[in-house]
Protein backbone atom coordinates (compact mmCIF):
# COMPACT_ATOMS: atom_id res chain seq x y z
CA UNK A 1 61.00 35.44 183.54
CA UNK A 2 64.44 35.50 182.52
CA UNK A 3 63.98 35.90 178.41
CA UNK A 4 61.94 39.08 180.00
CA UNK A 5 64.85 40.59 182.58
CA UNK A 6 67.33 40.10 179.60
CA UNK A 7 65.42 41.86 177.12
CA UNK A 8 64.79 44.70 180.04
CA UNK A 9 68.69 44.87 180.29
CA UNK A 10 69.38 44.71 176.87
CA UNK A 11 70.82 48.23 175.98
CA UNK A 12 69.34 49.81 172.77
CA UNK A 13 71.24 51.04 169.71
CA UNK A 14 73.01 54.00 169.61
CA UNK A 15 71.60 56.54 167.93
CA UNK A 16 72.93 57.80 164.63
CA UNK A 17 73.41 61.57 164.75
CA UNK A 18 71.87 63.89 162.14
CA UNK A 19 72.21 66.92 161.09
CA UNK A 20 68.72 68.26 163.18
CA UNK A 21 71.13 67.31 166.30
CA UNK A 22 73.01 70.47 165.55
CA UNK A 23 76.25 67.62 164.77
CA UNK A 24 77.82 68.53 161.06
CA UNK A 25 78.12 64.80 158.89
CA UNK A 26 82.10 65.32 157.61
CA UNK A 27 82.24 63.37 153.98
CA UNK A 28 85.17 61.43 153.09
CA UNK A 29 87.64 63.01 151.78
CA UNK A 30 88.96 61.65 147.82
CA UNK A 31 91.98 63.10 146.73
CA UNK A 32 91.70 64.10 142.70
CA UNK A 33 93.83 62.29 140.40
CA UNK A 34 96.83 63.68 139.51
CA UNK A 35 97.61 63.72 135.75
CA UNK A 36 100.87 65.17 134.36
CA UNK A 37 100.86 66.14 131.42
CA UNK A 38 104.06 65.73 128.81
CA UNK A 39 105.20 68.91 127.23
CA UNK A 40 103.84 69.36 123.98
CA UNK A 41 106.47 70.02 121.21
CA UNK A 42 106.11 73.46 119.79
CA UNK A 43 106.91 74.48 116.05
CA UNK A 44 109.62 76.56 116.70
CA UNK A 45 111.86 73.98 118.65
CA UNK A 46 115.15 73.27 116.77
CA UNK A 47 115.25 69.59 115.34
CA UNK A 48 118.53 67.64 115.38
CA UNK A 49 118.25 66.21 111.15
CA UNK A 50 119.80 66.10 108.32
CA UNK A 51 119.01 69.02 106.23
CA UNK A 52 119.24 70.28 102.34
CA UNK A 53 119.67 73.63 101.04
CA UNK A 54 119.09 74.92 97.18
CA UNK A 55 119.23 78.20 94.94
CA UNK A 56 116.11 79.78 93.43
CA UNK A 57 115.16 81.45 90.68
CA UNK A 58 116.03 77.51 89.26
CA UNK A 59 119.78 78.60 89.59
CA UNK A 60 122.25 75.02 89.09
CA UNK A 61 125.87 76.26 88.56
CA UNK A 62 128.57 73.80 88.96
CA UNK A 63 129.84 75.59 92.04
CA UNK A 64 128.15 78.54 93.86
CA UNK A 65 129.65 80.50 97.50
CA UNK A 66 127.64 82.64 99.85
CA UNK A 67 129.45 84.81 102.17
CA UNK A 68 130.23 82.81 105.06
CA UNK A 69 132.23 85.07 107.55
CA UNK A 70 131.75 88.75 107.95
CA UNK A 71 133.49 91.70 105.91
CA UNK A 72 132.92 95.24 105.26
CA UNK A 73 131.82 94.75 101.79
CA UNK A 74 129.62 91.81 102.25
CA UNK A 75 128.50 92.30 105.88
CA UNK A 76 127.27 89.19 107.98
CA UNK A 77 125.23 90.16 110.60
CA UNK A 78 122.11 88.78 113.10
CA UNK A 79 119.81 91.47 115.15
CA UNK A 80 118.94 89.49 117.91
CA UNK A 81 115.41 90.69 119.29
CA UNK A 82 115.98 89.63 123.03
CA UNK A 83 119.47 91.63 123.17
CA UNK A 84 118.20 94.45 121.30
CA UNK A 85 122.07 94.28 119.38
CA UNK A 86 123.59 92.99 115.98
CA UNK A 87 125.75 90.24 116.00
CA UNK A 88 128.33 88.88 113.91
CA UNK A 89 128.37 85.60 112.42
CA UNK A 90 130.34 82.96 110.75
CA UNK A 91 131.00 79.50 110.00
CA UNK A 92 133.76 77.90 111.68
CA UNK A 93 133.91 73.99 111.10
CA UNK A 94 135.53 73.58 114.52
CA UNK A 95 132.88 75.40 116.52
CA UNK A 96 129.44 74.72 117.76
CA UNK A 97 128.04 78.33 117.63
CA UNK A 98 127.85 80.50 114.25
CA UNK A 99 128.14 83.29 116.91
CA UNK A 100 131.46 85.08 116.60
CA UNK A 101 130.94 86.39 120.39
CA UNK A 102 130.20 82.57 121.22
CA UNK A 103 133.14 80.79 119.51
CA UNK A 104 136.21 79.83 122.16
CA UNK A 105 139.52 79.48 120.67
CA UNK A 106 140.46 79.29 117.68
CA UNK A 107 138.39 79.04 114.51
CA UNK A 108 139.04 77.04 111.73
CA UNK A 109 136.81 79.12 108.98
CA UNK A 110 135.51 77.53 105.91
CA UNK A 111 133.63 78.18 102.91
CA UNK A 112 129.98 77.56 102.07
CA UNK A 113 129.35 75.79 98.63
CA UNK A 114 126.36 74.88 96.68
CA UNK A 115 127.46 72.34 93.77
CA UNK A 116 125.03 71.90 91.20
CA UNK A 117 122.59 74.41 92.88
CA UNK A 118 122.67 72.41 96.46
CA UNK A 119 123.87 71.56 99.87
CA UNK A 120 123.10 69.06 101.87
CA UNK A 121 124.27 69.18 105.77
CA UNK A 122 124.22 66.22 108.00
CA UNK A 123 122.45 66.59 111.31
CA UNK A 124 126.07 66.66 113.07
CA UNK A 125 127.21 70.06 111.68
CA UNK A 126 124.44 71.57 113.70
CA UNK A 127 126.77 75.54 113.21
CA UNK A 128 126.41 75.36 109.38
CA UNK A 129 122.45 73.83 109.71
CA UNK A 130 121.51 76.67 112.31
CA UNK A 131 123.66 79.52 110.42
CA UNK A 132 121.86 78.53 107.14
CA UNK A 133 118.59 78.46 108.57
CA UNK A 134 118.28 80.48 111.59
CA UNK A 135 121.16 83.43 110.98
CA UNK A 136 122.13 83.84 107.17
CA UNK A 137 120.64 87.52 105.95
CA UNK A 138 120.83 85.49 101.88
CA UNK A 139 117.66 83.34 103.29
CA UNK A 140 114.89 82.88 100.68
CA UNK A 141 116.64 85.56 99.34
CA UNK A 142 119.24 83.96 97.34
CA UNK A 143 118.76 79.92 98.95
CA UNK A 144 115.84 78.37 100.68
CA UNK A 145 115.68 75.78 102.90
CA UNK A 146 113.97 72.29 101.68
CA UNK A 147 111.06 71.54 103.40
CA UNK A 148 109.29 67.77 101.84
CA UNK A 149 105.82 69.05 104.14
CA UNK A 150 105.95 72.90 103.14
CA UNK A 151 106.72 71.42 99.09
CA UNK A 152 104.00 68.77 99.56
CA UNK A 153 101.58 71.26 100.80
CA UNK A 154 102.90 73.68 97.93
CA UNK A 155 101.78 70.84 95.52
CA UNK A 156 99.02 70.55 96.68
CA UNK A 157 97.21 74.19 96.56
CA UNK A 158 98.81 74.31 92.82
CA UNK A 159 96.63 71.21 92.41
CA UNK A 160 94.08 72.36 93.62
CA UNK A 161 93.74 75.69 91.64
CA UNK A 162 94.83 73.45 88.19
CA UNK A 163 91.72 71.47 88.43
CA UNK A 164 89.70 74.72 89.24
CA UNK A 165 90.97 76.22 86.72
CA UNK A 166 90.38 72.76 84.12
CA UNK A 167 87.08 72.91 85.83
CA UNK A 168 86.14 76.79 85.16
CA UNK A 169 87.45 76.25 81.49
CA UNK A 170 85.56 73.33 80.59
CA UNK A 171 82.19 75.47 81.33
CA UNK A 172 83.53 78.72 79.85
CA UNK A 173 81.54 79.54 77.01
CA UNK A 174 83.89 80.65 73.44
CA UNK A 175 83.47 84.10 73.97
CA UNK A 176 84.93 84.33 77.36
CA UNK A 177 87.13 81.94 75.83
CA UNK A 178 88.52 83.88 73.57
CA UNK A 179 88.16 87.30 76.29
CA UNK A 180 90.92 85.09 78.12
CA UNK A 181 92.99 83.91 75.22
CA UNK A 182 93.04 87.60 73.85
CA UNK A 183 94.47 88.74 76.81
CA UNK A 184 97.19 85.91 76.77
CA UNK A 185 98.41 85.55 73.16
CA UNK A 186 96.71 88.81 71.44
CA UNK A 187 95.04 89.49 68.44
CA UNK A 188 95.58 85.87 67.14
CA UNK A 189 92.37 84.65 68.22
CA UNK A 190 90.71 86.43 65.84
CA UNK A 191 91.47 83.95 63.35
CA UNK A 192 91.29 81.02 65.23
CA UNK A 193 88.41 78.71 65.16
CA UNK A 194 86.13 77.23 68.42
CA UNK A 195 88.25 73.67 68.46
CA UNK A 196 91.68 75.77 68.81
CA UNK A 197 90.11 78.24 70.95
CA UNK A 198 89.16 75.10 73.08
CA UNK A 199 91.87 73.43 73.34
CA UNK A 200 94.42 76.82 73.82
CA UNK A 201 92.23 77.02 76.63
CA UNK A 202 93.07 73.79 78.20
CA UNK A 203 96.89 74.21 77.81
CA UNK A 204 96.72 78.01 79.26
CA UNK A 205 94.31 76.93 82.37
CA UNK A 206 97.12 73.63 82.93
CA UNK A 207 100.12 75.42 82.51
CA UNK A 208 99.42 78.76 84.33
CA UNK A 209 95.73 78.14 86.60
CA UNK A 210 96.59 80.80 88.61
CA UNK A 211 97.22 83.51 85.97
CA UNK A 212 93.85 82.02 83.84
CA UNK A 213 91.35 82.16 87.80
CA UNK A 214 92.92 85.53 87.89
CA UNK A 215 91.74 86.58 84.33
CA UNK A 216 88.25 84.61 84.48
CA UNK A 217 87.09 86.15 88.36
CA UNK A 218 87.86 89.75 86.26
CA UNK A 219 85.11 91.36 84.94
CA UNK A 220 87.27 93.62 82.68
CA UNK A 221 88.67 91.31 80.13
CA UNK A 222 85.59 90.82 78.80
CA UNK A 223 85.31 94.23 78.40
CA UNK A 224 88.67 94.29 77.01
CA UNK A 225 87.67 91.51 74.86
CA UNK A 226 84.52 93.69 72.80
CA UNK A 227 86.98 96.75 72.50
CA UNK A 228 89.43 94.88 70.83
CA UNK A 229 87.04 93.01 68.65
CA UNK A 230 84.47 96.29 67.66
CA UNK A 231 88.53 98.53 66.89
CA UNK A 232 89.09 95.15 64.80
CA UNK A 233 85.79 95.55 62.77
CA UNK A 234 86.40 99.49 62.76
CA UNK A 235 82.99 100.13 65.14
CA UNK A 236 85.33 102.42 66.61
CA UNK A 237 88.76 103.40 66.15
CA UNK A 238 91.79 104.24 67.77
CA UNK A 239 94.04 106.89 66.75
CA UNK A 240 97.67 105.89 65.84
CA UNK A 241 99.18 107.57 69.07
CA UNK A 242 96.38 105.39 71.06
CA UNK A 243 94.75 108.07 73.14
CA UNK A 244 91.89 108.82 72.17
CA UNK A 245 88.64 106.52 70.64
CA UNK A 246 86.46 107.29 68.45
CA UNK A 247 82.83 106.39 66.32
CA UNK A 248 84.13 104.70 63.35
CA UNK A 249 81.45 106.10 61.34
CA UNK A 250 81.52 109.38 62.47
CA UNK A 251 84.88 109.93 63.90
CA UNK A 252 82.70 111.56 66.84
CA UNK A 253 84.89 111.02 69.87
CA UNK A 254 84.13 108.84 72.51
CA UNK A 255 87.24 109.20 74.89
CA UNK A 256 90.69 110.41 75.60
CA UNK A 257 92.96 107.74 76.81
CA UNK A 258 94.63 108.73 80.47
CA UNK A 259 98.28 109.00 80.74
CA UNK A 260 100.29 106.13 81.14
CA UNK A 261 96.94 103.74 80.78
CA UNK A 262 96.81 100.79 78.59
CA UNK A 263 93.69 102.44 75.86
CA UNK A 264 91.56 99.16 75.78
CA UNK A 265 91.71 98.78 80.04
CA UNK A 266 90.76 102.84 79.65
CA UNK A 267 88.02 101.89 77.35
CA UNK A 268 86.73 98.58 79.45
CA UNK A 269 86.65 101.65 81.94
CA UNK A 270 84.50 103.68 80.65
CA UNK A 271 81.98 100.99 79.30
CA UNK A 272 80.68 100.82 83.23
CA UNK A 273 80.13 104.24 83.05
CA UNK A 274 76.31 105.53 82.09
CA UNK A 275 77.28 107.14 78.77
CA UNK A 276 79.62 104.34 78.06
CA UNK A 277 76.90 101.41 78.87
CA UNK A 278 75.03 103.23 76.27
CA UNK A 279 77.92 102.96 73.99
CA UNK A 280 78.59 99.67 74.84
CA UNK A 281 75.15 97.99 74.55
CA UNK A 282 75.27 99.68 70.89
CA UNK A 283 78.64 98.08 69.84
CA UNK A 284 77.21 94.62 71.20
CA UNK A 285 74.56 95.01 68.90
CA UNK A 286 76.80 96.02 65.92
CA UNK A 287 79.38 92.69 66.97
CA UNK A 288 76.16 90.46 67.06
């Protein structure tokens, strides 16, 4: 009787709402992870190093000045983009802008000197370093900036195009060969045999690859090549003032050289015309 009157006056579970109740279930909340981000260093940010300047054109003089202040007859100046205005510049060792309109005081000006076709700057003369690479109108004009990635890269592409060009010249067959080598060193290939073809070859596509890739990828210097060759075995001539070509057996003329054009690039020319396909196809013939 009692297990019964307790399990009357138990009370039951309350009941879970849901969303047929008309009540709304709220989700927890998580808040997202935060991540910050560092700033990424960008290209054009200044670094603080040591840095080394040198002459071109392979220039080494004992000693060597650039203008380092600014004068009437060798003028100094920087158009800055976000002013819209020129500024003056020079270098003043006691300073820490190349900016004359920045320097305070004083300035103790001094002279800028490559010796033996070079300057190096430590990374605590940041004025000279930022005048000579940022400011200085003579920039990969007269001086360039050393850069060990931008030479290694440099190396590289001029490595790459050598072996191409090793590469193209190993498959190139002798008369392209000599097509090439005519344009180079002239008529002397007419008397020289395969081997020295060859190997001529070899030291043009090594010492100059990208002067040889230009010469093989163009389709006139073969065409060059069987002018030369057909005026050599008098299939057609060329008159003494070189403009005008004609039938060596007939003197029948074939063309009048244009002003100012090299005749045998005017005669490669007019070989991809229709009447000078004909022409050509017939001086092939007479070479074979």
């Amino acid at each position: 009787m009692e297990q019964k009157k307790t399990a009357a006056t138990k009370k039951p579970a309350a009941k879970q709402p849901t969303p047929k109740d008309g009540v709304t279930i709220q989700e927890p909340v998580i808040a997202p992870k935060v991540i910050t981000e560092q700033p990424k260093k960008t290209n054009n940010e200044w670094e603080i190093k040591d840095r080394s300047y040198y002459l071109l054109n392979g220039k080494s003089p004992l000693s060597y000045s650039i203008p380092s202040r600014h004068t009437r007859r060798k003028p100094l100046l920087y158009f800055d983009e976000a002013a819209g205005e020129q500024k003056e510049i020079r270098y003043a060792s006691n300073q820490k802008s190349p900016f004359v309109d920045e320097q305070v005081g004083e300035a103790t000006l001094a002279h800028i000197i490559f010796e033996n076709g070079a300057l190096s700057v430590p990374r605590q003369n940041q004025a000279l370093q930022k005048l000579l690479s940022l400011y200085h109108p003579m920039k990969n004009k007269v001086y360039a900036e050393f850069d060990p990635v931008g030479e290694a890269n440099d190396e590289l592409d001029f490595m790459e195009i050598e072996f191409e060009a090793m590469a193209a010249a190993k498959q190139m067959d002798i008369e392209m060969a000599e097509a090439i080598l005519r344009a180079e060193i002239g008529s002397k290939v007419s008397t020289m045999s395969s081997s020295e073809l060859k190997r001529d070859l070899f030291i043009f596509a090594k010492k100059n690859p990208i002067l040889f890739m230009d010469l093989a990828n163009d389709e006139n210097v073969h065409l060059r090549n069987v002018a030369v060759k057909a005026t050599e075995a008098g299939i057609i001539k060329l008159s003494a003032d070189q403009r005008t070509f004609t039938w060596g057996s007939s003197d029948r003329k074939l063309i009048t050289v244009p002003f100012d054009e090299h005749p045998y690039s005017a005669m490669a020319s007019f070989f991809k015309t229709d009447e000078g396909m004909e022409v050509f196809s017939n001086i092939e013939k007479k070479l074979s």
